[in-house]
C-alpha atoms as a PDB file:
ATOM      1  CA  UNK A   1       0.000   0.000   0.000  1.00  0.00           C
ATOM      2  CA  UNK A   2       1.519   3.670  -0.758  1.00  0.00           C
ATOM      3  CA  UNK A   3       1.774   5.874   1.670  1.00  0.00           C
ATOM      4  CA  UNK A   4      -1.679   7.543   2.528  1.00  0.00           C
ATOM      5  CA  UNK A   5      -3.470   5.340   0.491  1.00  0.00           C
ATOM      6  CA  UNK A   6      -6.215   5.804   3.546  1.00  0.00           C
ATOM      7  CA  UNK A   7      -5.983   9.774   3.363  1.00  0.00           C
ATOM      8  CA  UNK A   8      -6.764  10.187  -0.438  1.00  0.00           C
ATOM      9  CA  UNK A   9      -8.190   8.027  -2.998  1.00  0.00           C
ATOM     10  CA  UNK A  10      -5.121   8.931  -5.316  1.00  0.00           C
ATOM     11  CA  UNK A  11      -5.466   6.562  -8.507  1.00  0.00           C
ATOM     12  CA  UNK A  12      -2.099   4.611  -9.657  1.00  0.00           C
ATOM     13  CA  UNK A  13      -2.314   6.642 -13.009  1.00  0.00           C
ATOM     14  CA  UNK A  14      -1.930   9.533 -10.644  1.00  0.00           C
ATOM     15  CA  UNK A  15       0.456   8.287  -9.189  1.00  0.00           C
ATOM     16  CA  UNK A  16       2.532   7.260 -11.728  1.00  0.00           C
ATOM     17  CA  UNK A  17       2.346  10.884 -13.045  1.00  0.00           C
ATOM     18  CA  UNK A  18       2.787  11.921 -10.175  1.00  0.00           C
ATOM     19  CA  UNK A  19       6.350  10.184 -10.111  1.00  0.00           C
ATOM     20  CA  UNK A  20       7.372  11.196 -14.040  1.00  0.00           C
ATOM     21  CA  UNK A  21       7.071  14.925 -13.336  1.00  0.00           C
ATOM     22  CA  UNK A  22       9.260  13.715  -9.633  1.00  0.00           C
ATOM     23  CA  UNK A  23      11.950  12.718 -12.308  1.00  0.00           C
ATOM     24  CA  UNK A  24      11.865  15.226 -14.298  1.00  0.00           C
ATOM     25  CA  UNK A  25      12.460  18.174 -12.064  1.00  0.00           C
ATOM     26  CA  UNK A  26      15.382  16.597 -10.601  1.00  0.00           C
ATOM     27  CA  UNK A  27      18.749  17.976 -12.384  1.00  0.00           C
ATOM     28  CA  UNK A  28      21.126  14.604 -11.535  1.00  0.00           C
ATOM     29  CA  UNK A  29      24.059  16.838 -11.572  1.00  0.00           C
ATOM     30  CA  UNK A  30      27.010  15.151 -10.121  1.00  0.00           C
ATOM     31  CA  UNK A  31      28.652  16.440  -7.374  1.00  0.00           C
ATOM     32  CA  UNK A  32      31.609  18.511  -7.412  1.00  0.00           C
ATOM     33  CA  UNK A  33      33.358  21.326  -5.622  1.00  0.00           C
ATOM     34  CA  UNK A  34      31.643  24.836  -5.880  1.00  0.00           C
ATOM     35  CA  UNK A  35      33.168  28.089  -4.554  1.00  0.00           C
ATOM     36  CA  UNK A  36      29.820  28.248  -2.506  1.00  0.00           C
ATOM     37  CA  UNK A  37      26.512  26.917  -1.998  1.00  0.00           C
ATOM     38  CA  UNK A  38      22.880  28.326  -1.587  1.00  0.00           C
ATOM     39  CA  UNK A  39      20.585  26.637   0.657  1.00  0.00           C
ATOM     40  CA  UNK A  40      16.870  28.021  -0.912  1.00  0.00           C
ATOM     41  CA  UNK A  41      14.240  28.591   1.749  1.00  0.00           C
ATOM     42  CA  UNK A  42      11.491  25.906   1.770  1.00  0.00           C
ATOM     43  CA  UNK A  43       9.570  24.673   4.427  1.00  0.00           C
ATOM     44  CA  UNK A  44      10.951  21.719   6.401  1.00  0.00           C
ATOM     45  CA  UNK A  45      14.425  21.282   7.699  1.00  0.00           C
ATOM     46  CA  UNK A  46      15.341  19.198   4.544  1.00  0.00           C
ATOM     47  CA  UNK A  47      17.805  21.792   3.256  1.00  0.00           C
ATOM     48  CA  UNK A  48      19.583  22.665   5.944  1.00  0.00           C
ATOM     49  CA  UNK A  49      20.159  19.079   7.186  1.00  0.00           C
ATOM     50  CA  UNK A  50      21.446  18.183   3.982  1.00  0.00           C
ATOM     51  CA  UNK A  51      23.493  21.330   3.235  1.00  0.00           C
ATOM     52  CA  UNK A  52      25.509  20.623   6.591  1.00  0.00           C
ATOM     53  CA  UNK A  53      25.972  17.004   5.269  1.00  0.00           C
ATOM     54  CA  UNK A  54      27.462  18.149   2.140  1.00  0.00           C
ATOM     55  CA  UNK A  55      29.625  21.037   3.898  1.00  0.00           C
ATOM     56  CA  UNK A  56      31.152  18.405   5.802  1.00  0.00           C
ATOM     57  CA  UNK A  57      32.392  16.483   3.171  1.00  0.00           C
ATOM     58  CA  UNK A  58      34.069  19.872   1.692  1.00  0.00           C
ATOM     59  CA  UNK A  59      32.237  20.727  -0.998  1.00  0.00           C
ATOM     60  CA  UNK A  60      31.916  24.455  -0.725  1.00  0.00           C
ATOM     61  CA  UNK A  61      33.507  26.680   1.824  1.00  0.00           C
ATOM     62  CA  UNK A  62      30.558  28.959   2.284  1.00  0.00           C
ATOM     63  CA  UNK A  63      27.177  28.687   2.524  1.00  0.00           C
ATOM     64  CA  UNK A  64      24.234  31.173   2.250  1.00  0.00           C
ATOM     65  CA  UNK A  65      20.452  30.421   3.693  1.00  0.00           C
ATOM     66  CA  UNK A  66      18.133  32.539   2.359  1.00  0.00           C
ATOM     67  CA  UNK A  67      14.658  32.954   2.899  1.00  0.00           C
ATOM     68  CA  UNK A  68      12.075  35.210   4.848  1.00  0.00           C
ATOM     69  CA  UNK A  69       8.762  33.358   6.630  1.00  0.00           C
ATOM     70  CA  UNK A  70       7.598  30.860   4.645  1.00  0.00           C
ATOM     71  CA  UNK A  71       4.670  32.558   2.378  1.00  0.00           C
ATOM     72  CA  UNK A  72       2.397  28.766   2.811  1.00  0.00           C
ATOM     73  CA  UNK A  73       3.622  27.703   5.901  1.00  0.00           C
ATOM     74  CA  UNK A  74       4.353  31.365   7.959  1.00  0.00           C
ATOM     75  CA  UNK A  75       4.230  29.766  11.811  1.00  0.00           C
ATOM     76  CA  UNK A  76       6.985  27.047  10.563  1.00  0.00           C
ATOM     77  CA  UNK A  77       9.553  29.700  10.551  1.00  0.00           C
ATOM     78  CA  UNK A  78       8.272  32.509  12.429  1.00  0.00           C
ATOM     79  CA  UNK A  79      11.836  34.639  12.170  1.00  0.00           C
ATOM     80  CA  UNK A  80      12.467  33.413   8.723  1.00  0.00           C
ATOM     81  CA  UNK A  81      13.692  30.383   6.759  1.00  0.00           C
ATOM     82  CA  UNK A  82      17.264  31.254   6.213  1.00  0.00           C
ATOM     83  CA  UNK A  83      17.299  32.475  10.233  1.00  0.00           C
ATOM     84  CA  UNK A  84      16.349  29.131  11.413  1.00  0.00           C
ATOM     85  CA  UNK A  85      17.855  27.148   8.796  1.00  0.00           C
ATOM     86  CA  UNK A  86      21.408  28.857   9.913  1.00  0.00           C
ATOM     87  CA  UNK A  87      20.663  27.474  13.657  1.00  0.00           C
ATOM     88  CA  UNK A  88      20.058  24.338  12.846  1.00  0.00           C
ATOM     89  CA  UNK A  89      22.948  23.736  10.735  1.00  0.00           C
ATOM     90  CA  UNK A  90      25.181  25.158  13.168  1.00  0.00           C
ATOM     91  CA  UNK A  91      23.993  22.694  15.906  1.00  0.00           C
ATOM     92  CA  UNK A  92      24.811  20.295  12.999  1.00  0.00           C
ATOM     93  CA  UNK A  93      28.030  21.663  13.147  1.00  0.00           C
ATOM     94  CA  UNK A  94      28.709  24.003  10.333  1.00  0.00           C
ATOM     95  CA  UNK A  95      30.967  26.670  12.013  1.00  0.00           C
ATOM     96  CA  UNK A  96      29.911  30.502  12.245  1.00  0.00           C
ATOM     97  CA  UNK A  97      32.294  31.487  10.196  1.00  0.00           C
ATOM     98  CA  UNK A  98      30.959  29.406   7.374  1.00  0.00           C
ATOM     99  CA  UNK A  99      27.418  30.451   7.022  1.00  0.00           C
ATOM    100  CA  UNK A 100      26.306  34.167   5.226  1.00  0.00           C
ATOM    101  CA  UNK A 101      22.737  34.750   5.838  1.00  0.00           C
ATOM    102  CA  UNK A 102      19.891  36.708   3.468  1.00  0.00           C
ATOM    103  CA  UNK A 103      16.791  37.065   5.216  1.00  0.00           C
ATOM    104  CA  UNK A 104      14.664  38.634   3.137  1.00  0.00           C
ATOM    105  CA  UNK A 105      13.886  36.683  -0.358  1.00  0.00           C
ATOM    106  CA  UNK A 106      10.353  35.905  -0.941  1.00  0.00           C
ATOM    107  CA  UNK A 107      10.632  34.071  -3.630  1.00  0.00           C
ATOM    108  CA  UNK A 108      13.049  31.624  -5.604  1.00  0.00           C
ATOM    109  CA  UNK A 109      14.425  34.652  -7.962  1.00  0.00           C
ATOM    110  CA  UNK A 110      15.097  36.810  -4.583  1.00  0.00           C
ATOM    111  CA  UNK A 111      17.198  33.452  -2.975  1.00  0.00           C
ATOM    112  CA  UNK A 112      19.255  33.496  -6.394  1.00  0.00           C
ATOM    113  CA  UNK A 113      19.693  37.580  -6.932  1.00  0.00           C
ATOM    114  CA  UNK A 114      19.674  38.587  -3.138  1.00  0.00           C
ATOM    115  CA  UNK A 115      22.145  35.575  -2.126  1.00  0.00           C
ATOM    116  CA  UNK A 116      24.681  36.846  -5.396  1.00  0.00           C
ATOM    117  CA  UNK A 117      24.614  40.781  -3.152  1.00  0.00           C
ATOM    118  CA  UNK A 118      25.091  39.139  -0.097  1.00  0.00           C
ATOM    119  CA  UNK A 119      28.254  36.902  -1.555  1.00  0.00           C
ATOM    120  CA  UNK A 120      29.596  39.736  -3.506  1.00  0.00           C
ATOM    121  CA  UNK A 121      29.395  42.071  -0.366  1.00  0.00           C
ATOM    122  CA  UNK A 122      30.938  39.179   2.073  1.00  0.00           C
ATOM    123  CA  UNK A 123      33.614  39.917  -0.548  1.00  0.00           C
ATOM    124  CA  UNK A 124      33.108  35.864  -1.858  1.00  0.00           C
ATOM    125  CA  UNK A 125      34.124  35.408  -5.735  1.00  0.00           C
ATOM    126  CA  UNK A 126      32.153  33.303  -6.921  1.00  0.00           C
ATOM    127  CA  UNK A 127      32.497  31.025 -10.515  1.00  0.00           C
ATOM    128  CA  UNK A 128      30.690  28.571  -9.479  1.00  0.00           C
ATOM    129  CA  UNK A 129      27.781  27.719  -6.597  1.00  0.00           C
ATOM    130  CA  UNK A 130      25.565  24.877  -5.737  1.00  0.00           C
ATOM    131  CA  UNK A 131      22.074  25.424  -5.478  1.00  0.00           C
ATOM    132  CA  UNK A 132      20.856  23.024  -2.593  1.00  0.00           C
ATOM    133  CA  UNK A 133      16.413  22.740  -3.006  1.00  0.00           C
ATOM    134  CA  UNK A 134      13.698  20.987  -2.298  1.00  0.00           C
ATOM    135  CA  UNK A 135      14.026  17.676  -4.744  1.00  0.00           C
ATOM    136  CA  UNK A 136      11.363  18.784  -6.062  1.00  0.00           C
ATOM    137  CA  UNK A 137      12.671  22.143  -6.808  1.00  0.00           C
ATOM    138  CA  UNK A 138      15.899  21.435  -8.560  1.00  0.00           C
ATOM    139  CA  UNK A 139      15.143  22.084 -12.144  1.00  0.00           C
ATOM    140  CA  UNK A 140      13.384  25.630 -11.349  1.00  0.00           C
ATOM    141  CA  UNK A 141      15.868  27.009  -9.428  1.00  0.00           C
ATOM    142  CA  UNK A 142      18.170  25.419 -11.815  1.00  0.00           C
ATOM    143  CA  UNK A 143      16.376  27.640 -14.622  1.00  0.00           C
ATOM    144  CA  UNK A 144      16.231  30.862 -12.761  1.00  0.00           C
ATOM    145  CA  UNK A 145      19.923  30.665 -11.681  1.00  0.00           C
ATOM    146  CA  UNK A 146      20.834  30.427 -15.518  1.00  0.00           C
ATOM    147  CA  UNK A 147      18.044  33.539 -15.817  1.00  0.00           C
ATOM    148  CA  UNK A 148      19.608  35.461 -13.157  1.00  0.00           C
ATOM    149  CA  UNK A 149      23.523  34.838 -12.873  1.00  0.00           C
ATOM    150  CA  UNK A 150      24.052  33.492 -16.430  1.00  0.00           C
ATOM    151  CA  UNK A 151      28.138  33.721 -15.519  1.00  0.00           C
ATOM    152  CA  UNK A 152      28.031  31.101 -12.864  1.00  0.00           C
ATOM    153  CA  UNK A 153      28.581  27.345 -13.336  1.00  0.00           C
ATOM    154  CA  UNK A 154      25.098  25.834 -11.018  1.00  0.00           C
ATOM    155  CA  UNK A 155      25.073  22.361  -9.577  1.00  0.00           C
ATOM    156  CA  UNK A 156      21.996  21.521  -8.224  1.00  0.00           C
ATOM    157  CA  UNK A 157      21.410  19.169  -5.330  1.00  0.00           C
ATOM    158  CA  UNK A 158      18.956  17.912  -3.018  1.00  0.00           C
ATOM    159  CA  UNK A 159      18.522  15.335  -0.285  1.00  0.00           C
ATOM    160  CA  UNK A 160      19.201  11.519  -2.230  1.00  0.00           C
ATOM    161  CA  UNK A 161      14.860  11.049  -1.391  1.00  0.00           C
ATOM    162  CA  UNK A 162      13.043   8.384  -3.622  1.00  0.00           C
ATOM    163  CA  UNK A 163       9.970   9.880  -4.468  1.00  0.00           C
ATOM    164  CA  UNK A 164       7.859   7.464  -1.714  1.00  0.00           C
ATOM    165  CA  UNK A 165      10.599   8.096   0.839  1.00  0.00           C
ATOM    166  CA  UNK A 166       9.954  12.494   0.382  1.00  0.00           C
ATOM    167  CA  UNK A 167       6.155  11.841   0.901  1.00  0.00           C
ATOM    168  CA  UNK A 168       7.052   9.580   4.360  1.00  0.00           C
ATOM    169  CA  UNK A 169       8.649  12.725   5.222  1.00  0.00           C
ATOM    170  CA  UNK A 170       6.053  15.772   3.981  1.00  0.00           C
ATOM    171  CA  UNK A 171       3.248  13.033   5.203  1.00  0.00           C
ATOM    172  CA  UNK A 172       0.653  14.573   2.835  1.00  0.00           C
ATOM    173  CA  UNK A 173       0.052  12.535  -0.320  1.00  0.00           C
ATOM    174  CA  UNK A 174      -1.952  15.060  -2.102  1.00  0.00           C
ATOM    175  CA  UNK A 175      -0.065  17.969  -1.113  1.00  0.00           C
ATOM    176  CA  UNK A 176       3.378  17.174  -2.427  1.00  0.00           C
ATOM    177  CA  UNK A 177       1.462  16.283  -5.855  1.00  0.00           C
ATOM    178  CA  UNK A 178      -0.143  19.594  -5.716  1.00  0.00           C
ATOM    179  CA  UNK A 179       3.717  21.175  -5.036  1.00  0.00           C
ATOM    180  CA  UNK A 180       4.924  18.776  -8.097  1.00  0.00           C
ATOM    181  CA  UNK A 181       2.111  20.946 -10.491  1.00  0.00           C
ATOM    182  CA  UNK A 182       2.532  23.790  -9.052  1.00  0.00           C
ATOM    183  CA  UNK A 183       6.612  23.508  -9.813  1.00  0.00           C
ATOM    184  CA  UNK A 184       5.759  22.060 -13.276  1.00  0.00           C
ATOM    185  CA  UNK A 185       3.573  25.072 -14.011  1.00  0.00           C
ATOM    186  CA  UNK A 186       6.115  27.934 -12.609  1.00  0.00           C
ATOM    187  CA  UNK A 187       9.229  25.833 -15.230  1.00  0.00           C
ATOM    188  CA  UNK A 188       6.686  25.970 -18.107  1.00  0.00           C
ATOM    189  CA  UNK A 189       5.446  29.659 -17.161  1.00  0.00           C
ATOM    190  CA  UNK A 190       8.456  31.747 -15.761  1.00  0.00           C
ATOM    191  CA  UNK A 191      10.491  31.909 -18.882  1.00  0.00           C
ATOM    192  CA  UNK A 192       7.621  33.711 -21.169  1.00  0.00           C
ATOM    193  CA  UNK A 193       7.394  36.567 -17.849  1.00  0.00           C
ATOM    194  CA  UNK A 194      11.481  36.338 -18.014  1.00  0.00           C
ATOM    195  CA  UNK A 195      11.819  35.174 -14.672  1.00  0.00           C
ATOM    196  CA  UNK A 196      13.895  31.738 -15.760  1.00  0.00           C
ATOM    197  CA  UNK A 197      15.347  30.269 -18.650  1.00  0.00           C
ATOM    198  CA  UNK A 198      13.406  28.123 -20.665  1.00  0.00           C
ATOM    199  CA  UNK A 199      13.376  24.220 -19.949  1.00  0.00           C
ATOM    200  CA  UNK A 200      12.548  21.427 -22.623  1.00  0.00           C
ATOM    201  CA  UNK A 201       9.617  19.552 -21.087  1.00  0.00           C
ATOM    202  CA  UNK A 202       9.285  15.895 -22.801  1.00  0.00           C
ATOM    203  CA  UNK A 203       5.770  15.270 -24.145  1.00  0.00           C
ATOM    204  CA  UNK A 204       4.953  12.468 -21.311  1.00  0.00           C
ATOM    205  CA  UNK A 205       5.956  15.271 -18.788  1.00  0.00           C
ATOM    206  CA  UNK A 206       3.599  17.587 -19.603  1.00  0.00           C
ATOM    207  CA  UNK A 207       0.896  15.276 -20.780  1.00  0.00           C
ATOM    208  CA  UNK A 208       0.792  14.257 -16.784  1.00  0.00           C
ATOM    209  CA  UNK A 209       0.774  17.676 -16.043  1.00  0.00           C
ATOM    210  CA  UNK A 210      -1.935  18.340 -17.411  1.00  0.00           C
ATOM    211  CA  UNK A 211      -4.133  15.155 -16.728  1.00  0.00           C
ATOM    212  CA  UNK A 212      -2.672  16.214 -12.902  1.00  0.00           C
ATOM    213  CA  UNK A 213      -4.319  19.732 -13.420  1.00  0.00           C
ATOM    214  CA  UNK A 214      -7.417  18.431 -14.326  1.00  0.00           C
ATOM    215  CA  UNK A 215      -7.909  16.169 -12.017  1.00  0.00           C
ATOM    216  CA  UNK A 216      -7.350  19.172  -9.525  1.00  0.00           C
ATOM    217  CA  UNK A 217      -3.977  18.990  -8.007  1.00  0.00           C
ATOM    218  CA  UNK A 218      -3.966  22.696  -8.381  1.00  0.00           C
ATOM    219  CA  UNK A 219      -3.882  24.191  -4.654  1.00  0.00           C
ATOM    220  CA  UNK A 220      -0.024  25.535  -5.682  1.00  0.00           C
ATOM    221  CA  UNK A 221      -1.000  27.029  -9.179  1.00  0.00           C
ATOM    222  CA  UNK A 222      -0.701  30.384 -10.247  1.00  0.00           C
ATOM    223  CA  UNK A 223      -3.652  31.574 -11.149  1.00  0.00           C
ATOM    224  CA  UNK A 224      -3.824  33.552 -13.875  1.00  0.00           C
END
């Protein structure tokens, strides 16, 4: 039985769909040392756990959280994403010294353009930086990275979750399909308002977008 089977009456096509637009916003960029690393607002603890994993193995020497309250989740975060996101990974043990911090970002183009002012003015040169999302997330920041800092090299990462094992963790069935569309919509979308650069979206991507749409996974669209 899937996970909250009993909480939603979620149909295996769904599902299924469900799990090709998983795959296709994840990046799979390998690994590799970047002059610093990004950890996007979101809201659970996922980034910052796994952006003090990745520290430790000496991947980057700095690392920026960004992020004001969460605009879905505002009592998660009361002081801000990137404010709590710094305290935990310091009690994982990232040192002080390590971590810049941009509280303000709304939104994933803020993360990207307010984290690049806050680097610059640490006095950080930067050729390369690893974004480090939501797994669901990957491809859009990955897009609006290129939009926004078209000079940097971007590596995307994101906690090594199997699409079942990320729902164990949200809990909610139905609303980490409804983050999937609403991600699927914003990669589609953002490049014709010039907030990202456009993505190629294979035809059995977007054909389970939109049977996802209309079977009203849509509590994360934009409406237009």
């Amino acid at each position: 039985m899937r996970v909250a089977d009993i909480q939603l009456a979620i149909t295996d096509e769904q599902w299924r769909d469900a799990q090709t637009i998983w795959d296709y916003h994840q990046m799979h960029h390998e690994l590799r040392p970047c002059d610093a690393a990004i950890g996007l607002g979101s809201h659970d603890l996922g980034v910052p756990v796994y952006a003090a994993e990745l520290y430790h193995t000496g991947l980057f020497p700095t690392l920026v959280f960004t992020g004001g309250p969460n605009p879905t989740h505002p009592e998660r975060f009361p002081r801000g994403e990137a404010v709590h996101f710094r305290e935990h990974a310091l009690e994982l043990g990232v040192p002080e010294s390590a971590i810049l911090l941009e509280p303000k970002a709304t939104n994933t183009g803020q993360n990207i353009s307010l984290s690049q002012e806050v680097l610059a003015s640490a006095g950080r040169k930067v050729r390369s930086v690893m974004l480090i999302a939501m797994p669901y997330m990957e491809r859009r920041a990955f897009a609006t990275c290129r939009k926004l800092w078209p000079d940097v090299e971007v590596v995307c990462s994101s906690a090594p979750l199997e699409f079942n094992g990320y729902v164990k963790v949200i809990g909610n069935e139905k609303h980490v399909i409804d983050m999937l569309v609403g991600d699927m919509q914003r990669v589609i979308e953002y490049p014709k308002l010039g907030f990202a650069v456009e993505q190629e979206v294979p035809e059995e991507a977007n054909a389970a977008y939109d049977r996802l749409c209309r079977a009203g996974f849509d509590t994360r669209l934009i409406k237009s």
